[in-house]
PDB file of N, CA and C in Angstrom:
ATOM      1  N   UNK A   1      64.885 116.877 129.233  1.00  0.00           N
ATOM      2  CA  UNK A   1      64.771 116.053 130.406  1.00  0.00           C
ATOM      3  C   UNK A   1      64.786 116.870 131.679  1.00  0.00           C
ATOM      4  N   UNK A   2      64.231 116.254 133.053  1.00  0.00           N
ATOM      5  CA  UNK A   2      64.517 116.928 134.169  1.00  0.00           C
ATOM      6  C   UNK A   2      65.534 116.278 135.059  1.00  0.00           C
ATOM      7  N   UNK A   3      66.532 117.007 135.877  1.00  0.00           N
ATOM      8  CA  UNK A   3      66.748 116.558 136.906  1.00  0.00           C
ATOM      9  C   UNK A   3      66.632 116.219 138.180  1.00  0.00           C
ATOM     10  N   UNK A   4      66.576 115.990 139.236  1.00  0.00           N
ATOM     11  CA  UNK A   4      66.221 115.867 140.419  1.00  0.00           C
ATOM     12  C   UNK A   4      67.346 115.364 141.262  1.00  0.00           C
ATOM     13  N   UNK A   5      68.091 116.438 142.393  1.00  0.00           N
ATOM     14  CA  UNK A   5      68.468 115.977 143.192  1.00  0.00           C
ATOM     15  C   UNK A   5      68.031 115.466 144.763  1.00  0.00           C
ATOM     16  N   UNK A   6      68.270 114.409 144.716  1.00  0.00           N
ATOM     17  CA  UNK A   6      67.805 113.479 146.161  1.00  0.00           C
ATOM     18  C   UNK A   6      68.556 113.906 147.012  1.00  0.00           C
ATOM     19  N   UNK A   7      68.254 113.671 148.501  1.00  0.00           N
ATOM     20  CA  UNK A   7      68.932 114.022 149.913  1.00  0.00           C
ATOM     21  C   UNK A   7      69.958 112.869 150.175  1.00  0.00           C
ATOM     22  N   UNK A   8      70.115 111.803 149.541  1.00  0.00           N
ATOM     23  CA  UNK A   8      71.435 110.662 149.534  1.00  0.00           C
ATOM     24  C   UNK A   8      72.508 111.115 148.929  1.00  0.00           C
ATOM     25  N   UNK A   9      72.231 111.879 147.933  1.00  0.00           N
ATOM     26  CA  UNK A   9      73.236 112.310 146.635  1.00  0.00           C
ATOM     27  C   UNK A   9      73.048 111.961 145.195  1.00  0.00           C
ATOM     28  N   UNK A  10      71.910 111.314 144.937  1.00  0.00           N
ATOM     29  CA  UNK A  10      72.015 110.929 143.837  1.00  0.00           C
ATOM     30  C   UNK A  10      71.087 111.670 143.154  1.00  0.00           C
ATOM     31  N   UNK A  11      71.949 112.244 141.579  1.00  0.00           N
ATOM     32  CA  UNK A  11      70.938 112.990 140.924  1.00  0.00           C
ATOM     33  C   UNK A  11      69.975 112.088 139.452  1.00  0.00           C
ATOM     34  N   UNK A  12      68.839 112.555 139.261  1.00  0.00           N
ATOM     35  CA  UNK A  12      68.165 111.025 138.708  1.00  0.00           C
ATOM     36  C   UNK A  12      67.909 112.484 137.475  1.00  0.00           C
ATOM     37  N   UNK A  13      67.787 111.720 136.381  1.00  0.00           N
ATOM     38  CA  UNK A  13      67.585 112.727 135.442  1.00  0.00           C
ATOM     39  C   UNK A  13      66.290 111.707 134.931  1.00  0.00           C
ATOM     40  N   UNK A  14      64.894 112.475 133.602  1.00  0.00           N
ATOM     41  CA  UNK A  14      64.044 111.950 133.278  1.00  0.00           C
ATOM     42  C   UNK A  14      63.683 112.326 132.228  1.00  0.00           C
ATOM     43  N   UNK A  15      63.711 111.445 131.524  1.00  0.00           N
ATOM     44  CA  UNK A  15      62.444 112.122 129.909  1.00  0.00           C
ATOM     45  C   UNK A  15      60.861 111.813 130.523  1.00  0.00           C
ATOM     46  N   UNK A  16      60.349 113.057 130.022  1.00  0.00           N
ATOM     47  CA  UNK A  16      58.911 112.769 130.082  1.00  0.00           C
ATOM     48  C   UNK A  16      58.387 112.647 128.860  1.00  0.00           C
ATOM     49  N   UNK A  17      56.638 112.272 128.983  1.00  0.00           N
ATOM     50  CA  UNK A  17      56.165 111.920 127.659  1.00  0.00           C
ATOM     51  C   UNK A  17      54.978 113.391 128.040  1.00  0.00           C
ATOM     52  N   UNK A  18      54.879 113.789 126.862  1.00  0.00           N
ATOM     53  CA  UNK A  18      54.312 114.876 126.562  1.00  0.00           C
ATOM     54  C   UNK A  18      52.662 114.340 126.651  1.00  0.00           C
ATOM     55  N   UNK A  19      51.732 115.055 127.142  1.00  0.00           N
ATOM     56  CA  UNK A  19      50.280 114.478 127.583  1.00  0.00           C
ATOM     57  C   UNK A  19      50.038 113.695 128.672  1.00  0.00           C
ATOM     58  N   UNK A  20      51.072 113.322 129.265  1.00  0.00           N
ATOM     59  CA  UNK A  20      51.425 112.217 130.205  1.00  0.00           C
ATOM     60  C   UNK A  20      51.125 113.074 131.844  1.00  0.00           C
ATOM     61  N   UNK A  21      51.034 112.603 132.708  1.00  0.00           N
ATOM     62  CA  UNK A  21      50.987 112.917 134.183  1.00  0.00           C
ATOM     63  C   UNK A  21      52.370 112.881 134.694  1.00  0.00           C
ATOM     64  N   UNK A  22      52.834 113.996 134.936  1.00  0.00           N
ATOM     65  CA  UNK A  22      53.921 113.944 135.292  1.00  0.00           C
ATOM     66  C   UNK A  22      54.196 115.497 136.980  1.00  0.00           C
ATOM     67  N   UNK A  23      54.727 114.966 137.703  1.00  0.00           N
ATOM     68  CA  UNK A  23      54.453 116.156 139.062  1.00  0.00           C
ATOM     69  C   UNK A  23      54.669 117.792 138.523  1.00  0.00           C
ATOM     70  N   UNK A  24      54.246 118.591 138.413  1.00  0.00           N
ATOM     71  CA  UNK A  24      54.739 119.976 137.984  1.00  0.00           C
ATOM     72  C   UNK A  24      55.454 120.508 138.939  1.00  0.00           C
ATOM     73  N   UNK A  25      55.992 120.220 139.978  1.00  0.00           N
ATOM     74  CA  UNK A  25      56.489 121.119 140.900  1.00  0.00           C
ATOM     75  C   UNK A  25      57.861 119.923 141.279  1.00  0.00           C
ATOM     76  N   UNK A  26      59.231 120.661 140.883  1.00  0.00           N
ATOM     77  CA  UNK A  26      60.306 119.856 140.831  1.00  0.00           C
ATOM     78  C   UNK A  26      60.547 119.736 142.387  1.00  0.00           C
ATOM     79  N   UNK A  27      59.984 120.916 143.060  1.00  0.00           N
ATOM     80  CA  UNK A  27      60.950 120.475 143.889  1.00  0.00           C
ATOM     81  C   UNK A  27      60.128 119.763 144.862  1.00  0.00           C
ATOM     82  N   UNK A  28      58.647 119.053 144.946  1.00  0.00           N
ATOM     83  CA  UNK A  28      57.529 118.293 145.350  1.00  0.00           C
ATOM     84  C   UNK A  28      58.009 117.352 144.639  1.00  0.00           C
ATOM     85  N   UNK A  29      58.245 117.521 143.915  1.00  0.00           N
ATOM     86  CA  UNK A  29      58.934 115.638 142.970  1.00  0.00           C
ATOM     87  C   UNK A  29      60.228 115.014 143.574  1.00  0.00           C
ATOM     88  N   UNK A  30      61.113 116.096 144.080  1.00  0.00           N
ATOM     89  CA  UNK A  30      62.052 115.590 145.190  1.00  0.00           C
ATOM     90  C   UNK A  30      61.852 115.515 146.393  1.00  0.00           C
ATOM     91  N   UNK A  31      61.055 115.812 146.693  1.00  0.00           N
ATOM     92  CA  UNK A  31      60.613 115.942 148.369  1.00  0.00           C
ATOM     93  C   UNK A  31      59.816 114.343 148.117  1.00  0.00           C
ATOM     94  N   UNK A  32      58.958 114.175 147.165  1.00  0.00           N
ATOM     95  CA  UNK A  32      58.198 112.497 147.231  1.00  0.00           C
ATOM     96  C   UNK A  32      59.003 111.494 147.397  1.00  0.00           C
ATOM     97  N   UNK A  33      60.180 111.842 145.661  1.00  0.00           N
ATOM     98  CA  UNK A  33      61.166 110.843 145.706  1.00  0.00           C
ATOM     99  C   UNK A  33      61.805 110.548 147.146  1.00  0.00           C
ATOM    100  N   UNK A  34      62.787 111.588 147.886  1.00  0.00           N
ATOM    101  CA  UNK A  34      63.249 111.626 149.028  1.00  0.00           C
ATOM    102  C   UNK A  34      62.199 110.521 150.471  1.00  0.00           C
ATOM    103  N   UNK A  35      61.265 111.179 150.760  1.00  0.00           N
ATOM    104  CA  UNK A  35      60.453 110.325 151.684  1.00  0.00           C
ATOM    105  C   UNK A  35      59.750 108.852 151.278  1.00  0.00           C
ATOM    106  N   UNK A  36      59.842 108.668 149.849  1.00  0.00           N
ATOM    107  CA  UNK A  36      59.701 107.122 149.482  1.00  0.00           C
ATOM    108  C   UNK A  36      60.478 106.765 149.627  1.00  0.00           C
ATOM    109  N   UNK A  37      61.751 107.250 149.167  1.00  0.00           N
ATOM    110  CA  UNK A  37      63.298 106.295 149.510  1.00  0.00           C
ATOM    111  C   UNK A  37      63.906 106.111 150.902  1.00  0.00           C
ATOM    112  N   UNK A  38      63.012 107.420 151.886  1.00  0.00           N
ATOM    113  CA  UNK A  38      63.407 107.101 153.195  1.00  0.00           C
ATOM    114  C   UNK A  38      62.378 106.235 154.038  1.00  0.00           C
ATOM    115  N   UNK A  39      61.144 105.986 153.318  1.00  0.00           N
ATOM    116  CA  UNK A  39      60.378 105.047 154.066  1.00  0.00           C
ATOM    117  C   UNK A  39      60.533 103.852 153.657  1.00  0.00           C
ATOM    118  N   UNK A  40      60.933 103.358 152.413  1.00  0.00           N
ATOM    119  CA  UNK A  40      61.437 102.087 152.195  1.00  0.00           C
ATOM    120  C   UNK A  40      62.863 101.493 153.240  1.00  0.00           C
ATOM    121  N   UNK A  41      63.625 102.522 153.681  1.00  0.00           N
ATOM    122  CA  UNK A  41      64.877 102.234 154.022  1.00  0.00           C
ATOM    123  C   UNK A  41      64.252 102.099 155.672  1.00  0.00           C
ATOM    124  N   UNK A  42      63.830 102.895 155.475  1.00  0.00           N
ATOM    125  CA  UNK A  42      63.193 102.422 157.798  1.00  0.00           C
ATOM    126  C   UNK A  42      62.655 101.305 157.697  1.00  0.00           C
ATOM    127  N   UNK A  43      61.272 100.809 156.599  1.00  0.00           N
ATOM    128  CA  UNK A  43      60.563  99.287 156.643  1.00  0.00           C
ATOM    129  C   UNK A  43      61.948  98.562 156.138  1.00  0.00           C
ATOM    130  N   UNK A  44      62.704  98.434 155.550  1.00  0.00           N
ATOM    131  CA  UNK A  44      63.640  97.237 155.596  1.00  0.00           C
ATOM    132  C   UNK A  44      64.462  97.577 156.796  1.00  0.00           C
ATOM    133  N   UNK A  45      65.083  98.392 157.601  1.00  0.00           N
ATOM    134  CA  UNK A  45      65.577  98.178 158.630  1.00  0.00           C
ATOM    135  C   UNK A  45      64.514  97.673 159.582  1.00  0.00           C
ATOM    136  N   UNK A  46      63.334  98.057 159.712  1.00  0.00           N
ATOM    137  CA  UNK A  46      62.896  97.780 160.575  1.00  0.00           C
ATOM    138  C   UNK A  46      62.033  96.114 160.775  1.00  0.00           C
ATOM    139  N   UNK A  47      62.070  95.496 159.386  1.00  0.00           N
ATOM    140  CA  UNK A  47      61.993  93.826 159.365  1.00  0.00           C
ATOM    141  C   UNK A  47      63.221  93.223 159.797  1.00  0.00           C
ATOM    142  N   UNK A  48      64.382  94.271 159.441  1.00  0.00           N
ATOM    143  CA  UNK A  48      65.684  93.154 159.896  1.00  0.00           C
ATOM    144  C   UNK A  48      66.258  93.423 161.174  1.00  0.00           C
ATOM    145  N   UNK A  49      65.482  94.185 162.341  1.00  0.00           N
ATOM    146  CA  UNK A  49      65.130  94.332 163.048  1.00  0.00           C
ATOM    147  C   UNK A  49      64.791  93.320 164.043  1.00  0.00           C
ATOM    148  N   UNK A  50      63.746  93.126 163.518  1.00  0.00           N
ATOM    149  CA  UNK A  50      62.662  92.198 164.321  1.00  0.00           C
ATOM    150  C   UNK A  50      62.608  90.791 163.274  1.00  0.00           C
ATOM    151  N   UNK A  51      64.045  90.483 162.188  1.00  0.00           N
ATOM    152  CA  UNK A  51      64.207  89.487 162.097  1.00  0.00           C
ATOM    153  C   UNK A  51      62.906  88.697 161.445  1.00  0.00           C
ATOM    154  N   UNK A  52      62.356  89.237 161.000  1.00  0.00           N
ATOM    155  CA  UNK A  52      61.227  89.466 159.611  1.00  0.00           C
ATOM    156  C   UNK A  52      61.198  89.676 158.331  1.00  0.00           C
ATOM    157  N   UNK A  53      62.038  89.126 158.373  1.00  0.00           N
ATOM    158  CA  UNK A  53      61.837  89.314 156.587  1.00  0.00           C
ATOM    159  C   UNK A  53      63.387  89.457 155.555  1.00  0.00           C
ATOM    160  N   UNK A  54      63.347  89.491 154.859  1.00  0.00           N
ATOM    161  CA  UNK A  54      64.178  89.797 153.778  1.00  0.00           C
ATOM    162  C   UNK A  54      65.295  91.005 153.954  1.00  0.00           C
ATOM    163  N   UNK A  55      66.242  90.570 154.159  1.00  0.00           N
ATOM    164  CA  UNK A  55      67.206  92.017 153.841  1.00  0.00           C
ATOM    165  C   UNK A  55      66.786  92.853 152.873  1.00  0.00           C
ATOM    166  N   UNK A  56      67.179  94.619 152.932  1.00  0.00           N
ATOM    167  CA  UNK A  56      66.974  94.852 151.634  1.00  0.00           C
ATOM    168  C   UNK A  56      67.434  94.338 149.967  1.00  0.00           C
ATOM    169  N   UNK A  57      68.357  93.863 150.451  1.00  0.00           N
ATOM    170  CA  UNK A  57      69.558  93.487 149.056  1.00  0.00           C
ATOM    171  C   UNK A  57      68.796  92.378 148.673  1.00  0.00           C
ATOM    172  N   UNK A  58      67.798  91.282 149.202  1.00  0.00           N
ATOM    173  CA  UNK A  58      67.151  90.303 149.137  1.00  0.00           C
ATOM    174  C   UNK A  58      65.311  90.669 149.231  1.00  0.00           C
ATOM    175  N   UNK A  59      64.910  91.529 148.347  1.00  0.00           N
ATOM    176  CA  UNK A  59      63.393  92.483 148.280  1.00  0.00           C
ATOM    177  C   UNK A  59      63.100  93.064 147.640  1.00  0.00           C
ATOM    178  N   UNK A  60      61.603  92.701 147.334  1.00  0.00           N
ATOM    179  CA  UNK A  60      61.174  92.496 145.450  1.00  0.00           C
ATOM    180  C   UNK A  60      60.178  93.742 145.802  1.00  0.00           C
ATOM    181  N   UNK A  61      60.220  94.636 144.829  1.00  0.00           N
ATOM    182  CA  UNK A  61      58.932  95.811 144.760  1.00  0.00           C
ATOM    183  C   UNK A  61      58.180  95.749 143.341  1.00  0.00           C
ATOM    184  N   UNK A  62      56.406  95.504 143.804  1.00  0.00           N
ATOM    185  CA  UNK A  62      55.228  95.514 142.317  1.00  0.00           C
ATOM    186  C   UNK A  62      55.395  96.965 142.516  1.00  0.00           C
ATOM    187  N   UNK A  63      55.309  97.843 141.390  1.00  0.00           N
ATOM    188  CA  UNK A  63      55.055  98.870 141.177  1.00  0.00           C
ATOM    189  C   UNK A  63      54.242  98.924 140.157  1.00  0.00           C
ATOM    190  N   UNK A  64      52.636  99.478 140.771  1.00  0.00           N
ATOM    191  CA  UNK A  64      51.645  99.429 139.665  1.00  0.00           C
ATOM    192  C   UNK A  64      51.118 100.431 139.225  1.00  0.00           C
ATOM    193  N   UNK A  65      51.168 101.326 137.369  1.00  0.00           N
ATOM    194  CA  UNK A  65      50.840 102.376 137.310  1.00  0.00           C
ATOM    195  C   UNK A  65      51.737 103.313 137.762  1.00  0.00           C
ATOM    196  N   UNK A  66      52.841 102.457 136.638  1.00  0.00           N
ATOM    197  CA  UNK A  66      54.153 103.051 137.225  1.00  0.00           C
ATOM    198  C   UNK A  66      55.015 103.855 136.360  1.00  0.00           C
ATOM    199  N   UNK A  67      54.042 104.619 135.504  1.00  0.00           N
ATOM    200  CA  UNK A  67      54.094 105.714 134.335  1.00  0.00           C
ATOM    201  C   UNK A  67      55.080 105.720 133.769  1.00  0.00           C
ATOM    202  N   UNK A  68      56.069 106.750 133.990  1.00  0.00           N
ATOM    203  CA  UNK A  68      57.592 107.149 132.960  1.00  0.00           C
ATOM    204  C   UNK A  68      58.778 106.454 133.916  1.00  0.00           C
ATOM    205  N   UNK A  69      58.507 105.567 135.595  1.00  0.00           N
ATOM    206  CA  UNK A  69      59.300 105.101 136.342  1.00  0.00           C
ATOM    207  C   UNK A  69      60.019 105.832 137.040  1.00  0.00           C
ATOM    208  N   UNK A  70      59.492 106.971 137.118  1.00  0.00           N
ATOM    209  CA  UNK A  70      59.279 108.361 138.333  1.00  0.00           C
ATOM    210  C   UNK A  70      60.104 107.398 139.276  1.00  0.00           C
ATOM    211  N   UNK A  71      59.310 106.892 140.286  1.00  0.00           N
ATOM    212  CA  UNK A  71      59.320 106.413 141.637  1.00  0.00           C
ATOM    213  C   UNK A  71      60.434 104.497 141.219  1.00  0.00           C
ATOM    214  N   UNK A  72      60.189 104.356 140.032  1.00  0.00           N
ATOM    215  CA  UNK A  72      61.057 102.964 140.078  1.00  0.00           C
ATOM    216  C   UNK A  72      62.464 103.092 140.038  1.00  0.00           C
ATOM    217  N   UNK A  73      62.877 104.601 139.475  1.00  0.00           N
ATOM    218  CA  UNK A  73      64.162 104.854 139.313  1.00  0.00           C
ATOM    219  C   UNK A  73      64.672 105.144 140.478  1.00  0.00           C
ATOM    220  N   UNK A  74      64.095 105.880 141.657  1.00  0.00           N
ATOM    221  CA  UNK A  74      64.546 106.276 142.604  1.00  0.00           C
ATOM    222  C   UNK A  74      64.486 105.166 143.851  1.00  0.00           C
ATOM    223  N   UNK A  75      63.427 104.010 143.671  1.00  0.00           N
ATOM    224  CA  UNK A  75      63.152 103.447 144.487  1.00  0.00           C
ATOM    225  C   UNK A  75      64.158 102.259 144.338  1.00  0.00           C
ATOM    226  N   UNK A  76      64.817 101.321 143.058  1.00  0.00           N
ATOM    227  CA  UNK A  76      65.219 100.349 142.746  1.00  0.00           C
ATOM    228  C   UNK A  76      66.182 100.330 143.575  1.00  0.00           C
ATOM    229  N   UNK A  77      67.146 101.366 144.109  1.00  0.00           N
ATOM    230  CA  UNK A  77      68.269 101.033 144.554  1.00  0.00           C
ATOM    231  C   UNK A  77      68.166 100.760 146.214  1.00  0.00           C
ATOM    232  N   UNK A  78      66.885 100.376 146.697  1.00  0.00           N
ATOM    233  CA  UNK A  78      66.394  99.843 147.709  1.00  0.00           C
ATOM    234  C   UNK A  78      66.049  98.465 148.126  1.00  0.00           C
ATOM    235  N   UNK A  79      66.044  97.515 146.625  1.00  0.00           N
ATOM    236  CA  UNK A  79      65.034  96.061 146.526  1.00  0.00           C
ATOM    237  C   UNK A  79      66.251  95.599 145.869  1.00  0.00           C
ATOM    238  N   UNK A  80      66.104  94.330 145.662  1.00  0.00           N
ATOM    239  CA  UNK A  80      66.818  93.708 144.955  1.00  0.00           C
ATOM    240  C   UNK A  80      66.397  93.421 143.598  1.00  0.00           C
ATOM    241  N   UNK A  81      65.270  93.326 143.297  1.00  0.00           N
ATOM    242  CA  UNK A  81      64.493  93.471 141.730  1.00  0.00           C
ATOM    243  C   UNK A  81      63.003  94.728 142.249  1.00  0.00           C
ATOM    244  N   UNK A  82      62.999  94.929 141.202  1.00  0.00           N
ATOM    245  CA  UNK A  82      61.464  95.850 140.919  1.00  0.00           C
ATOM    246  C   UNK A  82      60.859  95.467 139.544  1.00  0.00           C
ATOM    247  N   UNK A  83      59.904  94.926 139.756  1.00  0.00           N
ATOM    248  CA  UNK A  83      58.895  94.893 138.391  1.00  0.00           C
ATOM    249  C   UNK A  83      57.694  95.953 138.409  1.00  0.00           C
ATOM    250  N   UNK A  84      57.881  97.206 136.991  1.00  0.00           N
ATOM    251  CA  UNK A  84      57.373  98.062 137.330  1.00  0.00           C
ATOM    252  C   UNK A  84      56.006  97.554 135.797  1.00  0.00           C
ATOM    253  N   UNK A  85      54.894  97.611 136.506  1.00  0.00           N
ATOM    254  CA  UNK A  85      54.038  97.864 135.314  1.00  0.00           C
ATOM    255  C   UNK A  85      53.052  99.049 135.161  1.00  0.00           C
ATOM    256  N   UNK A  86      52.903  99.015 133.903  1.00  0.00           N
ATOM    257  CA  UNK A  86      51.922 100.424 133.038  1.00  0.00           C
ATOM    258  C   UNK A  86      51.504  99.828 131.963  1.00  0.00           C
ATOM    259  N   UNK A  87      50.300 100.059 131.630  1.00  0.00           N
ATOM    260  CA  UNK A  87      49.535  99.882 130.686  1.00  0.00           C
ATOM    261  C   UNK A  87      50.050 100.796 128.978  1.00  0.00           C
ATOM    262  N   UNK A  88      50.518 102.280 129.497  1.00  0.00           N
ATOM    263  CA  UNK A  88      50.781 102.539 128.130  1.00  0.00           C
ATOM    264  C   UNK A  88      52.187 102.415 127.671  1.00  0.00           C
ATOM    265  N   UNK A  89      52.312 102.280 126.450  1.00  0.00           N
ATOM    266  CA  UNK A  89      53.575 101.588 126.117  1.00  0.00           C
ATOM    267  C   UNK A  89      54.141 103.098 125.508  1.00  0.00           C
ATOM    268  N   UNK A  90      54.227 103.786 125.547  1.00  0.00           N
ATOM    269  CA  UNK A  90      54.765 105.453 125.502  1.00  0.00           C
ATOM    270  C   UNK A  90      55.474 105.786 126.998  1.00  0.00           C
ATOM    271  N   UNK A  91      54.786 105.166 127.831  1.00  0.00           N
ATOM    272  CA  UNK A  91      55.254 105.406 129.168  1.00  0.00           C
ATOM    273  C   UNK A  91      56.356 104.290 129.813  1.00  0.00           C
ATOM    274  N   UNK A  92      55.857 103.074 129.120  1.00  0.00           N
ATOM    275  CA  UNK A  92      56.704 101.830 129.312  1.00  0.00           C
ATOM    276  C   UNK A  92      58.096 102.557 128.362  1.00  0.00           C
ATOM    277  N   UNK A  93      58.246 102.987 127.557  1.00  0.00           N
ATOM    278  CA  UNK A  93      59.400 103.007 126.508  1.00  0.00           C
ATOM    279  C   UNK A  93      59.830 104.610 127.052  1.00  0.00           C
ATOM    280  N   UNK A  94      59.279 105.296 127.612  1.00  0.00           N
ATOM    281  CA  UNK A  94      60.331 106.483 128.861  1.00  0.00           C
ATOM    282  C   UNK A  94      60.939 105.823 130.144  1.00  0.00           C
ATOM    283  N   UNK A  95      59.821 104.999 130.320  1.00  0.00           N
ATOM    284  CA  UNK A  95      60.149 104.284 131.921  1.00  0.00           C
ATOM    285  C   UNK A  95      61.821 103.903 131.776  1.00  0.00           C
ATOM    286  N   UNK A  96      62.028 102.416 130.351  1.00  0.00           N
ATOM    287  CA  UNK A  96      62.862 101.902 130.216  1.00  0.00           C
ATOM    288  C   UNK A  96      64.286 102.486 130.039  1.00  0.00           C
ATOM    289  N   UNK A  97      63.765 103.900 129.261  1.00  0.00           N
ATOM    290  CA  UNK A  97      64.464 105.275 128.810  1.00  0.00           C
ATOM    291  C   UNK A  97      65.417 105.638 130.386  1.00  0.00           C
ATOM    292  N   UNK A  98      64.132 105.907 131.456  1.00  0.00           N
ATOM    293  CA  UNK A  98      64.802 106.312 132.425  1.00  0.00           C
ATOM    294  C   UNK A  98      65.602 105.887 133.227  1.00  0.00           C
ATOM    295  N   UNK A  99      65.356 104.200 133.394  1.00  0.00           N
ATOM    296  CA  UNK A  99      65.927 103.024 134.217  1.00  0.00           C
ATOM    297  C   UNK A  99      67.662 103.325 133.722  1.00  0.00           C
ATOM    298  N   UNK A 100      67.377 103.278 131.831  1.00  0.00           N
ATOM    299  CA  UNK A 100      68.496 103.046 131.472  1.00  0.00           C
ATOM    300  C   UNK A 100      69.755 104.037 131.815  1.00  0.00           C
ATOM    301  N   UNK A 101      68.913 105.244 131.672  1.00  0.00           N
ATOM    302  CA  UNK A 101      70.171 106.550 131.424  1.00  0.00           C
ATOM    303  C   UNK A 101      70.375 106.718 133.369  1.00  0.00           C
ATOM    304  N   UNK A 102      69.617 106.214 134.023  1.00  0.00           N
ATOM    305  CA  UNK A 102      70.189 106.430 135.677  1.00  0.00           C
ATOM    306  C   UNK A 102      70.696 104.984 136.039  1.00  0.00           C
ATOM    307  N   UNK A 103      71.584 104.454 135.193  1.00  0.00           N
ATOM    308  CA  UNK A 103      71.783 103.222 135.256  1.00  0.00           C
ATOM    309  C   UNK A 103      71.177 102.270 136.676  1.00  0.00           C
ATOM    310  N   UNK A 104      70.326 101.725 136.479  1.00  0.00           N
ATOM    311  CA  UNK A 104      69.311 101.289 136.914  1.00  0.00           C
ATOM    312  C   UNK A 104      69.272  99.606 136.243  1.00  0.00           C
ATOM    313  N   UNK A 105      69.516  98.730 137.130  1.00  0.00           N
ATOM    314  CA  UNK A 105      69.623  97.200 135.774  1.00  0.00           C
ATOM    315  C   UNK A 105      68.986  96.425 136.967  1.00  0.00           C
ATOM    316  N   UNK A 106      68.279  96.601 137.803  1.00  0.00           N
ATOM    317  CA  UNK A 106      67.282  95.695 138.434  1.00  0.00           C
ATOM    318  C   UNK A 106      66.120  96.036 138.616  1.00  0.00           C
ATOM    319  N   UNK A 107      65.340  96.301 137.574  1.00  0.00           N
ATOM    320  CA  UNK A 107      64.112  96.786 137.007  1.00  0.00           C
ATOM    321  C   UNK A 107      63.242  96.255 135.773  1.00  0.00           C
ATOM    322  N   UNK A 108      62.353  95.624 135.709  1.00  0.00           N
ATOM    323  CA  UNK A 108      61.937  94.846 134.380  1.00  0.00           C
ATOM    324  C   UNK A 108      60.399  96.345 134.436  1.00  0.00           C
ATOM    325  N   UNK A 109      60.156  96.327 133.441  1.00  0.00           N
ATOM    326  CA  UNK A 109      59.002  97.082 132.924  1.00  0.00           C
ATOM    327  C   UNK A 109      57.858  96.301 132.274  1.00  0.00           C
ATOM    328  N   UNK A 110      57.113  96.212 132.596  1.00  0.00           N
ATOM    329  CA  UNK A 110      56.097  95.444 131.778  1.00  0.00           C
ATOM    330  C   UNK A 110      54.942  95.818 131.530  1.00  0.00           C
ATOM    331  N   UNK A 111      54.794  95.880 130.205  1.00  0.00           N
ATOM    332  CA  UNK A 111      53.427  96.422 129.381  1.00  0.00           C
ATOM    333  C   UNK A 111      52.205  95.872 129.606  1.00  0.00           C
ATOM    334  N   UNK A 112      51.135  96.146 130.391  1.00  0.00           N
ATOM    335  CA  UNK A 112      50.660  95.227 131.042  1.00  0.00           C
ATOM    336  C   UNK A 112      48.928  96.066 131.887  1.00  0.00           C
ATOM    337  N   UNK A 113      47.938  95.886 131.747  1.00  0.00           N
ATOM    338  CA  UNK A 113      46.903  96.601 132.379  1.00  0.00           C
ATOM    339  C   UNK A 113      47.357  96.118 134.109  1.00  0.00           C
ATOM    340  N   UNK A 114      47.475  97.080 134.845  1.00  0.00           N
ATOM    341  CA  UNK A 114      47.425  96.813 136.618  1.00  0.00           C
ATOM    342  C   UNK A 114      46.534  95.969 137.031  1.00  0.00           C
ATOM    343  N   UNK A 115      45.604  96.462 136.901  1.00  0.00           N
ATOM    344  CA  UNK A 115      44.338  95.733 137.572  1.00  0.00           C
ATOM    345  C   UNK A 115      44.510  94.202 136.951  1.00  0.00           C
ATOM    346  N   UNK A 116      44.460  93.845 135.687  1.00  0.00           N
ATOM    347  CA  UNK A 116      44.539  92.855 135.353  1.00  0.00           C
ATOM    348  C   UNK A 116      45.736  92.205 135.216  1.00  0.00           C
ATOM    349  N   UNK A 117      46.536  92.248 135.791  1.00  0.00           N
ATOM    350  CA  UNK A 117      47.858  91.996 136.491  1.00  0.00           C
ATOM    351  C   UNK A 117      47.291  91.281 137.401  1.00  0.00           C
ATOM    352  N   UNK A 118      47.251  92.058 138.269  1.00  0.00           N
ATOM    353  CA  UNK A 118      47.074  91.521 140.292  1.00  0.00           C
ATOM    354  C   UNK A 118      45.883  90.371 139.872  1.00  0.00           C
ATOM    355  N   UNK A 119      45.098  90.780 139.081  1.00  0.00           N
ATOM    356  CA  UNK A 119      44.006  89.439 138.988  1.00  0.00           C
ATOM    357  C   UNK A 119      44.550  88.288 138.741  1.00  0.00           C
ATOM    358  N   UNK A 120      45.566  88.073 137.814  1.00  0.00           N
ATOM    359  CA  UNK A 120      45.938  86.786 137.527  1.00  0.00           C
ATOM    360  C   UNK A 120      46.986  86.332 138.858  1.00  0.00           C
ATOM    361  N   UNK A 121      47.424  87.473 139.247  1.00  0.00           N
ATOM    362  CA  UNK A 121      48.399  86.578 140.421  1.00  0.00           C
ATOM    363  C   UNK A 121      47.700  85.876 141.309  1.00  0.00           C
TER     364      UNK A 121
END
């Protein structure tokens, strides 16, 4: 597995799937994680702000093509649910892998083509 420490403090560990797309450069994989988790945290301050929208503790994230849950593990502790989908179920069953071992429990994974996702919504 890899680790990754974030600029909050939290260290996120990951199984990857072998053949899979995964960032090669750890410390570009913390620098992403880091500025997704800090641009989610400015757009929810900045709706509750201007009194727009949803607290964070009350804010749902689609995550589509959302591989081994890279970005759902680091991002969940921002929303109040995340539904992350991926089409391959090798990646769905690391994703769930990863949610689990960074204890992570407001996250559903779903096996599921993207594109044909958003179509039915």
């Amino acid at each position: 597995g890899e680790t990754y420490a974030l600029h909050d403090g939290r260290r996120l560990t990951y199984r990857q799937v072998e053949g899979s797309f995964s960032n090669p450069s750890a410390a570009m994989c913390e620098k992403t994680l880091d500025w997704l988790c800090e641009s989610a945290r400015l757009i929810a301050a900045e709706r509750a702000r201007r009194g727009g929208g949803a607290a964070p503790a009350q804010s749902l994230l689609l995550e589509l093509y959302s591989g081994n849950g890279n970005h759902t593990v680091a991002l969940a502790t921002h929303f109040s649910h995340v539904l992350a989908v991926e089409i391959d179920r090798r990646l769905c069953a690391a994703a769930e892998h990863n949610l689990a071992s960074n204890g992570v429990r407001n996250a559903t994974v779903l096996a599921a083509d993207s594109g044909r996702f958003c179509r039915s919504l």
